[in-house]
PDB file of N, CA and C in Angstrom:
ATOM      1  N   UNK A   1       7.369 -19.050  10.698  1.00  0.00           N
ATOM      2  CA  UNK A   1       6.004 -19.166  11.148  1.00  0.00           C
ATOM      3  C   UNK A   1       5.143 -19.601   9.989  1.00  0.00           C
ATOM      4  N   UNK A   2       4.843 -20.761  10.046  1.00  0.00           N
ATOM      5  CA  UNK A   2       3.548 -21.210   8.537  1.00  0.00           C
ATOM      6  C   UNK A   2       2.125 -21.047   9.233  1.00  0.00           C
ATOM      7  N   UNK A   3       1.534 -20.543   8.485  1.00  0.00           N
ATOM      8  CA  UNK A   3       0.213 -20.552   8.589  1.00  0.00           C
ATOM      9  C   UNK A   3      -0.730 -21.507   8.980  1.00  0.00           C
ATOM     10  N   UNK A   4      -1.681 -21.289   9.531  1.00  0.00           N
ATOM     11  CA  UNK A   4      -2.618 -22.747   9.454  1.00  0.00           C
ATOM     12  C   UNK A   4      -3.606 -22.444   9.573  1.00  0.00           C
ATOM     13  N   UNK A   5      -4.840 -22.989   9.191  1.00  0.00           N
ATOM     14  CA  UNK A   5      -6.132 -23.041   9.242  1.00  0.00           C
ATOM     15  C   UNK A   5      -6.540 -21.802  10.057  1.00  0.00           C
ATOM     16  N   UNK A   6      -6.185 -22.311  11.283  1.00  0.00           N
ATOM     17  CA  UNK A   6      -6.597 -21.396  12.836  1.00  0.00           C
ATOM     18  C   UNK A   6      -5.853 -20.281  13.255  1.00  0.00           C
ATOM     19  N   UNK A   7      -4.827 -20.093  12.323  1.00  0.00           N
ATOM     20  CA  UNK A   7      -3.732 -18.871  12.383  1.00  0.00           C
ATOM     21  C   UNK A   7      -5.021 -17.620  11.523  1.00  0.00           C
ATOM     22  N   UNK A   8      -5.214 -16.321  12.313  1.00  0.00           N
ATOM     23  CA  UNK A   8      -5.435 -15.486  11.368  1.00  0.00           C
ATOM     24  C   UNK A   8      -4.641 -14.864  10.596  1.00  0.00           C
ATOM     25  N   UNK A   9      -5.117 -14.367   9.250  1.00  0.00           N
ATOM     26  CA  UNK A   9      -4.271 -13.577   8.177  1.00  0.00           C
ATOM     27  C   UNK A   9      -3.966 -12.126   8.716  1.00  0.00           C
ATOM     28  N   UNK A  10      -2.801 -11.985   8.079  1.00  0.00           N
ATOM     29  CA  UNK A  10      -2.500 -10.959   8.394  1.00  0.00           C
ATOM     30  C   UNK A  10      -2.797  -9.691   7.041  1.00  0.00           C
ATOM     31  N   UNK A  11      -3.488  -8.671   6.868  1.00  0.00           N
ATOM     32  CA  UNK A  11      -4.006  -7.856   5.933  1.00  0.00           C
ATOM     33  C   UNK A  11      -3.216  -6.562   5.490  1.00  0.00           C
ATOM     34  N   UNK A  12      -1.941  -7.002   4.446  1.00  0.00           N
ATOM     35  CA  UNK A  12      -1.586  -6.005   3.772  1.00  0.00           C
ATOM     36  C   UNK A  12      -1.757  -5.409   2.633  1.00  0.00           C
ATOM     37  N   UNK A  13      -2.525  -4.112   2.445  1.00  0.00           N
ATOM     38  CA  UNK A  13      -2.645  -3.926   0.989  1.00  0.00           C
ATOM     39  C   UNK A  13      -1.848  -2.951   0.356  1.00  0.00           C
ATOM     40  N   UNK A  14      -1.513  -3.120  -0.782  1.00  0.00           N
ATOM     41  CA  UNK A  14      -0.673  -2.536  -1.432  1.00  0.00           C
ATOM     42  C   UNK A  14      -1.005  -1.357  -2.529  1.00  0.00           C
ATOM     43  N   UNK A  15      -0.626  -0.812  -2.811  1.00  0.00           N
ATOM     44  CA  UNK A  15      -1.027   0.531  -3.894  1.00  0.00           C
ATOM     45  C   UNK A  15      -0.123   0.747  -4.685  1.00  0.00           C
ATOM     46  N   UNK A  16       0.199   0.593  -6.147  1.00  0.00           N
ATOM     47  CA  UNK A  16       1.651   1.023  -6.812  1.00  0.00           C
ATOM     48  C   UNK A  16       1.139   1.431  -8.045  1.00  0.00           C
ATOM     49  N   UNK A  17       1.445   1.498  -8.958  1.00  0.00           N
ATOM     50  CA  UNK A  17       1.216   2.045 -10.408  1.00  0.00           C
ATOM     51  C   UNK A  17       1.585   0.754 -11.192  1.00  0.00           C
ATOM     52  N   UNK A  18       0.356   0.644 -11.997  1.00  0.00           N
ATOM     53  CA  UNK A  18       0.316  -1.077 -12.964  1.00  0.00           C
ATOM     54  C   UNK A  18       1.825  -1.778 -12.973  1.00  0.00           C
ATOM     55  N   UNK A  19       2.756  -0.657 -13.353  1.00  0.00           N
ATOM     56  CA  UNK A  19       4.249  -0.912 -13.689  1.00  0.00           C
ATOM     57  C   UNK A  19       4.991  -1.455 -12.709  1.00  0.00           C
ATOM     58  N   UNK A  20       5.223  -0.765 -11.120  1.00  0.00           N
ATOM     59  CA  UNK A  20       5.585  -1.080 -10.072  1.00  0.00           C
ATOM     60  C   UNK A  20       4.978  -2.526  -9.876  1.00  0.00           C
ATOM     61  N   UNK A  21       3.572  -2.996  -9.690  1.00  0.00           N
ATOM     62  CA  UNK A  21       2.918  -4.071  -9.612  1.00  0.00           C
ATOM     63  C   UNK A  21       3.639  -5.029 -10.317  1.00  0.00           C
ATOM     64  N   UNK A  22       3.528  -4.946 -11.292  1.00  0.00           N
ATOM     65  CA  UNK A  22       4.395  -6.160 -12.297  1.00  0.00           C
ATOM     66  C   UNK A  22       5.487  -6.545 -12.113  1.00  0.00           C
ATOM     67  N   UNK A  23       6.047  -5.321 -11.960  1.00  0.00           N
ATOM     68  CA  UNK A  23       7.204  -5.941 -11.749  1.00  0.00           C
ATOM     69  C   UNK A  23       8.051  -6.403  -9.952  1.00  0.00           C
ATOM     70  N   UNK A  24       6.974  -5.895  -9.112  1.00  0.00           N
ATOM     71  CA  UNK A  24       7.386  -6.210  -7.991  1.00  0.00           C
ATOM     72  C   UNK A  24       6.268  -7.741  -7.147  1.00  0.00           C
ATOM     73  N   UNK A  25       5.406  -7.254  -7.793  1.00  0.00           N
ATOM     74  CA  UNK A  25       4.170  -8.180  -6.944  1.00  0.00           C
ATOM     75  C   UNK A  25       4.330  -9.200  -7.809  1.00  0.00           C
ATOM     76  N   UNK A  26       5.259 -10.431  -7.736  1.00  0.00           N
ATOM     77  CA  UNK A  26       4.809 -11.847  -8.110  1.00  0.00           C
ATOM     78  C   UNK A  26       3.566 -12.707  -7.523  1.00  0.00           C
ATOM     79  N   UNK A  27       3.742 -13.885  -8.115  1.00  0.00           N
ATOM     80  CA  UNK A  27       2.647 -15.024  -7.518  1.00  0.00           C
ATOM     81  C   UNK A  27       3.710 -15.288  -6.650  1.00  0.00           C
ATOM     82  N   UNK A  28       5.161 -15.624  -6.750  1.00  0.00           N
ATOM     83  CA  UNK A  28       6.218 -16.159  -5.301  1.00  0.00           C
ATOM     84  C   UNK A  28       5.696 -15.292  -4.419  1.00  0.00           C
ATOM     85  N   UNK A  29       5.583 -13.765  -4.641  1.00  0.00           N
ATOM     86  CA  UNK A  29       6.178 -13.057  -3.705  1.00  0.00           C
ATOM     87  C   UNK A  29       4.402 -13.419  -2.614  1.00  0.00           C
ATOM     88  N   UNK A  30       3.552 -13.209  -3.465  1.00  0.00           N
ATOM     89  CA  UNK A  30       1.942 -13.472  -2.828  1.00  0.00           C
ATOM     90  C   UNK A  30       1.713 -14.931  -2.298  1.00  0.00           C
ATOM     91  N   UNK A  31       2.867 -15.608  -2.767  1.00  0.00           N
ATOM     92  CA  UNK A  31       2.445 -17.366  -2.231  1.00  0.00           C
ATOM     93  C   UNK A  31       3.684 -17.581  -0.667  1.00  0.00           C
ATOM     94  N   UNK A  32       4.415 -17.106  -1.077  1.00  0.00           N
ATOM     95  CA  UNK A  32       5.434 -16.751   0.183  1.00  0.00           C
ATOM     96  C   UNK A  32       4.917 -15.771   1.639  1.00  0.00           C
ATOM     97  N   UNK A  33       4.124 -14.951   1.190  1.00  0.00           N
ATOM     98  CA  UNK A  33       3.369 -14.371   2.016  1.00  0.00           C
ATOM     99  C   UNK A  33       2.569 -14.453   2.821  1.00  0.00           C
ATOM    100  N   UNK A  34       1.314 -15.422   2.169  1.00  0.00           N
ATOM    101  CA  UNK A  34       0.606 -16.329   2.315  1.00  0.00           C
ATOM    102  C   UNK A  34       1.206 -17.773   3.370  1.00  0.00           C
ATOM    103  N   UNK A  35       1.877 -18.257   3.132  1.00  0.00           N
ATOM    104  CA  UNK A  35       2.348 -19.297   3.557  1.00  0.00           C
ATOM    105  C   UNK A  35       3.263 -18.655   5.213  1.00  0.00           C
ATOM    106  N   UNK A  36       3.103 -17.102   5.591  1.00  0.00           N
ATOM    107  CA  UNK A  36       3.375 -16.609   6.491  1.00  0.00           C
ATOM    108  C   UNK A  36       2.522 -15.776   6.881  1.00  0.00           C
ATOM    109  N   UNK A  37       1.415 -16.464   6.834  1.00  0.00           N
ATOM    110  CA  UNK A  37      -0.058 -15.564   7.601  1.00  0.00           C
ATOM    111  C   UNK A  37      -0.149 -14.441   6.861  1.00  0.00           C
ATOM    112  N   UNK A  38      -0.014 -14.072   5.751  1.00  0.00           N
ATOM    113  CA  UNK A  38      -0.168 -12.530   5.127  1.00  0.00           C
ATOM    114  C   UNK A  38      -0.956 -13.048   4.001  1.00  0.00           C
ATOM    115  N   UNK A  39      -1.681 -11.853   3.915  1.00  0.00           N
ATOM    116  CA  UNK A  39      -2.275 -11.411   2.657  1.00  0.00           C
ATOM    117  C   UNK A  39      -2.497 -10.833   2.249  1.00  0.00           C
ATOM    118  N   UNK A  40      -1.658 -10.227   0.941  1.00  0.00           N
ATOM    119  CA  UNK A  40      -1.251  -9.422   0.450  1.00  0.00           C
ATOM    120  C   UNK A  40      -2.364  -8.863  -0.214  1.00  0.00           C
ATOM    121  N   UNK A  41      -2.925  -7.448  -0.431  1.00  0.00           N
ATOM    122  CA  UNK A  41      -4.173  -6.965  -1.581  1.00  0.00           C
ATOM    123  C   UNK A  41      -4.346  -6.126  -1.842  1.00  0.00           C
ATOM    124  N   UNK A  42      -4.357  -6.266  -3.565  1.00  0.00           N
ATOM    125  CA  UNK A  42      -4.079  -5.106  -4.215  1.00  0.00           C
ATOM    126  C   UNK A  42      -5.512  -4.075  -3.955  1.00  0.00           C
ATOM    127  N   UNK A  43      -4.447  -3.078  -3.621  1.00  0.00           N
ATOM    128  CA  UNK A  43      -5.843  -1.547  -3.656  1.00  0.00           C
ATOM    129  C   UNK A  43      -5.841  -1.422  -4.987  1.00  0.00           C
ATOM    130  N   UNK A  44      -7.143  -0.870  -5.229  1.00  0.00           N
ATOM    131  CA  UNK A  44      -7.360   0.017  -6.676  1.00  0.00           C
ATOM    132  C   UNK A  44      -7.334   1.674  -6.072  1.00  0.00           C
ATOM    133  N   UNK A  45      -6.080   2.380  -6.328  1.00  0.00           N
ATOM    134  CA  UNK A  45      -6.526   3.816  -5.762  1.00  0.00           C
ATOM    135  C   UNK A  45      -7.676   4.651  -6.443  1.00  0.00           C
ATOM    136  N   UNK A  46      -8.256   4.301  -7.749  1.00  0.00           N
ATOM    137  CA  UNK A  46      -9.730   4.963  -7.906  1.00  0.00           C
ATOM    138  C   UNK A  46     -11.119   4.547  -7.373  1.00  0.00           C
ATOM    139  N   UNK A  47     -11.012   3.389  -6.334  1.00  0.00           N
ATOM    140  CA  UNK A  47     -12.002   3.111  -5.353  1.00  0.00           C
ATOM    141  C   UNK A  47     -11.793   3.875  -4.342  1.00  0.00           C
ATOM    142  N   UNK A  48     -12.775   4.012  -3.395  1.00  0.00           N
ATOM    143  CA  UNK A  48     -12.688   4.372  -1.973  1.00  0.00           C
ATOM    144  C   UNK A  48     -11.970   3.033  -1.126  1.00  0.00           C
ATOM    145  N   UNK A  49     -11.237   3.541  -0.509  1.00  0.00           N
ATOM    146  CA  UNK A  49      -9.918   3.049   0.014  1.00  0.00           C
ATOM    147  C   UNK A  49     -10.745   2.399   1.656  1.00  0.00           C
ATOM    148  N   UNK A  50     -11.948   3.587   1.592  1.00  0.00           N
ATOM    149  CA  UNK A  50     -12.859   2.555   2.987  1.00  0.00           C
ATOM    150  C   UNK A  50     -13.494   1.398   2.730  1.00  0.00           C
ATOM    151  N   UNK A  51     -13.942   1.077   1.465  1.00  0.00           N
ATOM    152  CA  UNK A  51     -14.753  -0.230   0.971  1.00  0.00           C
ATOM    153  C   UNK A  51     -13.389  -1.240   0.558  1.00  0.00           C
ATOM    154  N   UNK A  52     -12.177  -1.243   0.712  1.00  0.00           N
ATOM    155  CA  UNK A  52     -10.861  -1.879   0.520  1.00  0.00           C
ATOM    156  C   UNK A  52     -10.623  -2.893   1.357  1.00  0.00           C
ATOM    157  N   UNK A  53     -10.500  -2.624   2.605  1.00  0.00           N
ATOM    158  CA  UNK A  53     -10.182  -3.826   4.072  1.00  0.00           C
ATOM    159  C   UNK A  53     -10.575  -3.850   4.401  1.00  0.00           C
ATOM    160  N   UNK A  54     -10.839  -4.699   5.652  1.00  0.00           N
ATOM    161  CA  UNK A  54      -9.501  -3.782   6.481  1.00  0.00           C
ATOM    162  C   UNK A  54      -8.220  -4.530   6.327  1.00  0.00           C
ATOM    163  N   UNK A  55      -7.451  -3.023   6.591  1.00  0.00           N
ATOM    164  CA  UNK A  55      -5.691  -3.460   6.433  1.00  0.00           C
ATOM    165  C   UNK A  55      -4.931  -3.045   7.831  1.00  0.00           C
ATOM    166  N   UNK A  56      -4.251  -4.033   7.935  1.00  0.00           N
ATOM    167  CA  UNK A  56      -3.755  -3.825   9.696  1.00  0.00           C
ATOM    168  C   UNK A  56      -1.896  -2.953   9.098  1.00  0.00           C
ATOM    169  N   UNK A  57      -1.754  -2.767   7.724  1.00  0.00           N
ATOM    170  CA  UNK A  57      -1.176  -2.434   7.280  1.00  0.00           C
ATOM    171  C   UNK A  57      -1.062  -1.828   5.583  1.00  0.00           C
ATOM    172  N   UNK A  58      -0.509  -0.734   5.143  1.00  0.00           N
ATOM    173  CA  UNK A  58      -0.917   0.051   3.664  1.00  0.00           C
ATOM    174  C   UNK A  58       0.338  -0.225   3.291  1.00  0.00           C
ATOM    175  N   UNK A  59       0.931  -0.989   2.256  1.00  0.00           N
ATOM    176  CA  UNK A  59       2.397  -0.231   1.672  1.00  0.00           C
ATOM    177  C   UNK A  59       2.309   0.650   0.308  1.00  0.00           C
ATOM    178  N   UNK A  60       2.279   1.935   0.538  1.00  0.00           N
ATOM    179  CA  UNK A  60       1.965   3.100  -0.248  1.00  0.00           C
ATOM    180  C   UNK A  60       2.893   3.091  -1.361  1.00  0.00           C
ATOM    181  N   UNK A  61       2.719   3.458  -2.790  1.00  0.00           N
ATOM    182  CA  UNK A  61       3.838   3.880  -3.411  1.00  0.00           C
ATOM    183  C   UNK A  61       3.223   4.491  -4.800  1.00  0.00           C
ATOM    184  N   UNK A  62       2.120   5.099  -4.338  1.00  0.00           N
ATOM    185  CA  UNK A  62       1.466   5.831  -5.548  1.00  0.00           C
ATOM    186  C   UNK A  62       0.754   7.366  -4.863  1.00  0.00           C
ATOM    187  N   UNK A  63       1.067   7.875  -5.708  1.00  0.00           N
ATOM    188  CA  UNK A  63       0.727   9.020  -5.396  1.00  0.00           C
ATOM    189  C   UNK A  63      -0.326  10.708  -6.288  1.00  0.00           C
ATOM    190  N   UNK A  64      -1.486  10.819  -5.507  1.00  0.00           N
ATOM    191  CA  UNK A  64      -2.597  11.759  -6.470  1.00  0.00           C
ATOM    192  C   UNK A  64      -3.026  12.662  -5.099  1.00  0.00           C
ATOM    193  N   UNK A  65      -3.638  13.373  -5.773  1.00  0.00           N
ATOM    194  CA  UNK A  65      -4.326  14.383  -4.452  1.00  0.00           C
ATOM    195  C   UNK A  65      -5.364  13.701  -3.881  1.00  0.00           C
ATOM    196  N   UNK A  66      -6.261  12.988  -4.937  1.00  0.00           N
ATOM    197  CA  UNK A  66      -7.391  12.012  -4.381  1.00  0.00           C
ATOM    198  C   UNK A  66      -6.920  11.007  -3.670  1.00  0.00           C
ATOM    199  N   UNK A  67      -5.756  10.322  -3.980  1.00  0.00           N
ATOM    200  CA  UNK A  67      -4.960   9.270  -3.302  1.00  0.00           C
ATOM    201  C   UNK A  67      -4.679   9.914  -1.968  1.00  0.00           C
ATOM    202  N   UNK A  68      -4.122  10.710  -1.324  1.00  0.00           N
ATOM    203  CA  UNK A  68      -3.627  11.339  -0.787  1.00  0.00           C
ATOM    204  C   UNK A  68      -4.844  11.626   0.620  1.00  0.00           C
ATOM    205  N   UNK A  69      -5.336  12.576   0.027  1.00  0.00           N
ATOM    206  CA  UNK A  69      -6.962  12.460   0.730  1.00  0.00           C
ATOM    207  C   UNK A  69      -7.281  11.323   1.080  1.00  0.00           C
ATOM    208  N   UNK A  70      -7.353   9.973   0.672  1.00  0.00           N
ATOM    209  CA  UNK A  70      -7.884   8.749   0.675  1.00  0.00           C
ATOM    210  C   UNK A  70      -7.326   8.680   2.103  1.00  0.00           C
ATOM    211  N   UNK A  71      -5.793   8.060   1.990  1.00  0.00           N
ATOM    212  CA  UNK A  71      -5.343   8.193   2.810  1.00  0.00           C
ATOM    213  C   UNK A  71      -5.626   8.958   4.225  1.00  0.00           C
ATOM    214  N   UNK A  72      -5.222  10.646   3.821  1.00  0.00           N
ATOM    215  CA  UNK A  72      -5.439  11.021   5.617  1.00  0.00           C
ATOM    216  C   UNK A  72      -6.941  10.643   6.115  1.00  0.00           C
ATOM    217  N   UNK A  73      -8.063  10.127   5.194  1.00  0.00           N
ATOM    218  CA  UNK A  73      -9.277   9.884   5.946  1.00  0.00           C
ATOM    219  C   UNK A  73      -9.186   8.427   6.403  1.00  0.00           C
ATOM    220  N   UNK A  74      -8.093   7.588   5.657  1.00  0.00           N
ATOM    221  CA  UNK A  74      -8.123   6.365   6.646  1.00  0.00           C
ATOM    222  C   UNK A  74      -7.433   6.682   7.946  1.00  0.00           C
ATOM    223  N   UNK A  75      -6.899   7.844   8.006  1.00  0.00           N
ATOM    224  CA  UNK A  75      -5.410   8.105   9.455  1.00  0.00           C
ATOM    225  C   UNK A  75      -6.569   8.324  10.240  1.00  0.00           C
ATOM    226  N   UNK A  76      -7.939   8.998  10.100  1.00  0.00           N
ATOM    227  CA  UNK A  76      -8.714   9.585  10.724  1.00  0.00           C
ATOM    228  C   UNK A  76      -9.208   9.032  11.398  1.00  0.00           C
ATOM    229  N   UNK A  77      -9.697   7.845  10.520  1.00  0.00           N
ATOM    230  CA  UNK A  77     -10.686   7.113  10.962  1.00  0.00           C
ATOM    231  C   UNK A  77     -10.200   5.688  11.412  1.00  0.00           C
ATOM    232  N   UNK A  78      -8.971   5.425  11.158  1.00  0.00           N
ATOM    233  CA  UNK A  78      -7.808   4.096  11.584  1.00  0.00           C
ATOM    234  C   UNK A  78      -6.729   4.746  11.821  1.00  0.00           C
ATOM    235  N   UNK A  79      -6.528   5.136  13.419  1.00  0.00           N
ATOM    236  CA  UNK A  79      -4.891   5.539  13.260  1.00  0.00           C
ATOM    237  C   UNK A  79      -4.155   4.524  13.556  1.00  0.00           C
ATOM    238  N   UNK A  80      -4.338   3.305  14.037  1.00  0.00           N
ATOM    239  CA  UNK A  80      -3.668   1.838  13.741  1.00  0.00           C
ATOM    240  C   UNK A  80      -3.142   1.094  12.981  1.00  0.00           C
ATOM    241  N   UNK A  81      -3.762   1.880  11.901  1.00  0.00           N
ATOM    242  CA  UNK A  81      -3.432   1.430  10.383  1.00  0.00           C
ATOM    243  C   UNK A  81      -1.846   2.064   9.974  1.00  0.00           C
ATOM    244  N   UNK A  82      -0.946   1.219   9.561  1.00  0.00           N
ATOM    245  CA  UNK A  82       0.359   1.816   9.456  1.00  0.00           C
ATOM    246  C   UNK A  82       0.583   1.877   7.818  1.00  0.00           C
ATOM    247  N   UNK A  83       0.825   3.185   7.727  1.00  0.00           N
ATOM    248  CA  UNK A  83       1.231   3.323   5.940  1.00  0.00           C
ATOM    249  C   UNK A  83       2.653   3.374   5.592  1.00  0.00           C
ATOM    250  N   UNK A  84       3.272   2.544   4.981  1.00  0.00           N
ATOM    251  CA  UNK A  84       4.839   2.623   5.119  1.00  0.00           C
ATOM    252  C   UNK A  84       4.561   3.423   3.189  1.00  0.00           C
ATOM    253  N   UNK A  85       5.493   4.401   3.547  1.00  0.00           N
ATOM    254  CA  UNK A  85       5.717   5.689   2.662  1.00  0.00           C
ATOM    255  C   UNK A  85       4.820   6.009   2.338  1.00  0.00           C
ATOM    256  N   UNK A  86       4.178   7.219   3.448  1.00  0.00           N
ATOM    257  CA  UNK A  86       3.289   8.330   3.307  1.00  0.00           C
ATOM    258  C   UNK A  86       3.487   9.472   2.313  1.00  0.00           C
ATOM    259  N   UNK A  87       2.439   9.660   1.920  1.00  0.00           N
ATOM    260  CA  UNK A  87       2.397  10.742   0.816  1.00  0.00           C
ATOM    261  C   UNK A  87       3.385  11.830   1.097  1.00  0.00           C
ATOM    262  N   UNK A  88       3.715  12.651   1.988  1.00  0.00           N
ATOM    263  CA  UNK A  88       4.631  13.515   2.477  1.00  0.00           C
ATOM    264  C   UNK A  88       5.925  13.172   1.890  1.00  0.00           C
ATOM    265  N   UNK A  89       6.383  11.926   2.521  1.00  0.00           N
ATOM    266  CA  UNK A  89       7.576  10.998   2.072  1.00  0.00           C
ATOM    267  C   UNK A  89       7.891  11.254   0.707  1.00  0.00           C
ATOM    268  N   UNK A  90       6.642  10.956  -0.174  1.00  0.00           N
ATOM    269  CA  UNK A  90       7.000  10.773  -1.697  1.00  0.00           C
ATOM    270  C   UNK A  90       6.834  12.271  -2.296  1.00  0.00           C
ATOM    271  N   UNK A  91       5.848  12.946  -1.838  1.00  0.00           N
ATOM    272  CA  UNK A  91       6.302  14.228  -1.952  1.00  0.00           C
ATOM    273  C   UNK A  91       7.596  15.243  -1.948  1.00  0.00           C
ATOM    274  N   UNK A  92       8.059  14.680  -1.300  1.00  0.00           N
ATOM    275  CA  UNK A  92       9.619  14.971  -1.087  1.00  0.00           C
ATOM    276  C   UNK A  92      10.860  14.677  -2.261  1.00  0.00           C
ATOM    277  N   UNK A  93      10.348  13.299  -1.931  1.00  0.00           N
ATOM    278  CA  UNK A  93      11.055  12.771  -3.265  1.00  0.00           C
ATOM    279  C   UNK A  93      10.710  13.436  -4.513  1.00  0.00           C
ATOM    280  N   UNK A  94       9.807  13.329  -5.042  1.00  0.00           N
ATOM    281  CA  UNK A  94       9.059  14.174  -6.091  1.00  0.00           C
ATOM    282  C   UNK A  94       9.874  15.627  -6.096  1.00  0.00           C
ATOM    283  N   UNK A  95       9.898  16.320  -5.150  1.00  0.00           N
ATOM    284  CA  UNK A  95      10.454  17.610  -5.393  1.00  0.00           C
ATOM    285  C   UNK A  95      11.859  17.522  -5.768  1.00  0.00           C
ATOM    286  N   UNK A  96      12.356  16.601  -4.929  1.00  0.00           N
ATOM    287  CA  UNK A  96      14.036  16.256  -4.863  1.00  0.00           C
ATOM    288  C   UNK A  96      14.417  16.309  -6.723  1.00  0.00           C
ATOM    289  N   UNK A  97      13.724  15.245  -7.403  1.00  0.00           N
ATOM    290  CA  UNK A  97      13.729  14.584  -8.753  1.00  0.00           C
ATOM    291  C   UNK A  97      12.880  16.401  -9.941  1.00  0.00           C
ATOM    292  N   UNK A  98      12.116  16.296  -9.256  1.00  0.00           N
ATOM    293  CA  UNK A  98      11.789  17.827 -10.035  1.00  0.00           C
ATOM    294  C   UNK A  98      13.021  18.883 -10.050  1.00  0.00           C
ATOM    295  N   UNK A  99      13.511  19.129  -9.380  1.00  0.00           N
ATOM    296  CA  UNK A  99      14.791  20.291  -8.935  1.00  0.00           C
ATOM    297  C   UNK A  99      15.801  19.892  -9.547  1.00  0.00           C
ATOM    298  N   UNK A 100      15.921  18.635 -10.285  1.00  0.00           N
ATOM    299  CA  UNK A 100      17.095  18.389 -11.203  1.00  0.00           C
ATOM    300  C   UNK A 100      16.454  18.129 -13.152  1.00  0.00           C
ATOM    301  N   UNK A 101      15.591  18.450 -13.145  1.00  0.00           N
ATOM    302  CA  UNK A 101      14.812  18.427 -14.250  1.00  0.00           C
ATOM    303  C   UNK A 101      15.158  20.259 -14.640  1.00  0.00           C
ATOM    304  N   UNK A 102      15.446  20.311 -16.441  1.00  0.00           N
ATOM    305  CA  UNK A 102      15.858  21.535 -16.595  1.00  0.00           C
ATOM    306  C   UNK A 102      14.345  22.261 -16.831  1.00  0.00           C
ATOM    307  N   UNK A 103      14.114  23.454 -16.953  1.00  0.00           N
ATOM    308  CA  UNK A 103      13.271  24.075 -16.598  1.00  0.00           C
ATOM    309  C   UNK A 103      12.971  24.608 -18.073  1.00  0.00           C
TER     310      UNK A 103
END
C-alpha cells in the first residue's frame, strides 16, 4: 500500500529511552513507514502525553510512575487508542529481571 497525497496518515507514536531510539528508530525505518501511510512520532515522556497527537496507536517501551499515569489518563480519555506494551507488561518484566539480581 503506498501512500498518496489523498491517503490519510496513519499516527504512531513511540516512547523509548534515548538508547532504544537510536538504535531502533532509523531514517529507513521512518521513511519506510511513511511511504506506507504511517507516521511515526516521537513522544517526549516529560511532556503531557495529551498535547502529543493524536495517536490512533502508542508503541510503549519506557517506563516511570509519571509515564505510567500519562498513560492510564490517555485509556480514559481514548480507549481507542491501542498501547502495544502496557506498563503492567513491563512491570512484570522488571520484576522477572529484579528476582535474579543478588540482593
Amino acid at each position: 500500500m503506498s501512500s498518496s497525497s489523498s491517503s490519510p496518515m496513519y499516527s504512531i507514536g513511540y516512547a523509548a529511552s534515548p538508547m532504544k531510539v537510536q538504535r531502533f528508530i532509523q531514517n529507513s525505518l521512518i521513511n519506510q513507514a511513511k511511504q506506507q501511510g504511517i507516521d511515526l512520532i516521537k513522544i517526549d515522556p516529560t511532556k503531557p502525553l495529551t498535547h502529543q497527537g493524536p495517536f490512533g496507536c502508542i508503541i510503549n517501551k519506557f517506563y516511570s510512575s509519571d509515564w505510567n499515569h500519562q498513560l492510564h489518563l490517555l485509556s480514559l480519555h481514548h480507549p481507542n487508542v491501542v498501547v502495544i506494551d502496557q506498563p503492567q507488561a513491563i512491570e512484570h518484566v522488571l520484576n522477572r529481571v529484579l528476582m535474579w539480581l543478588p540482593g
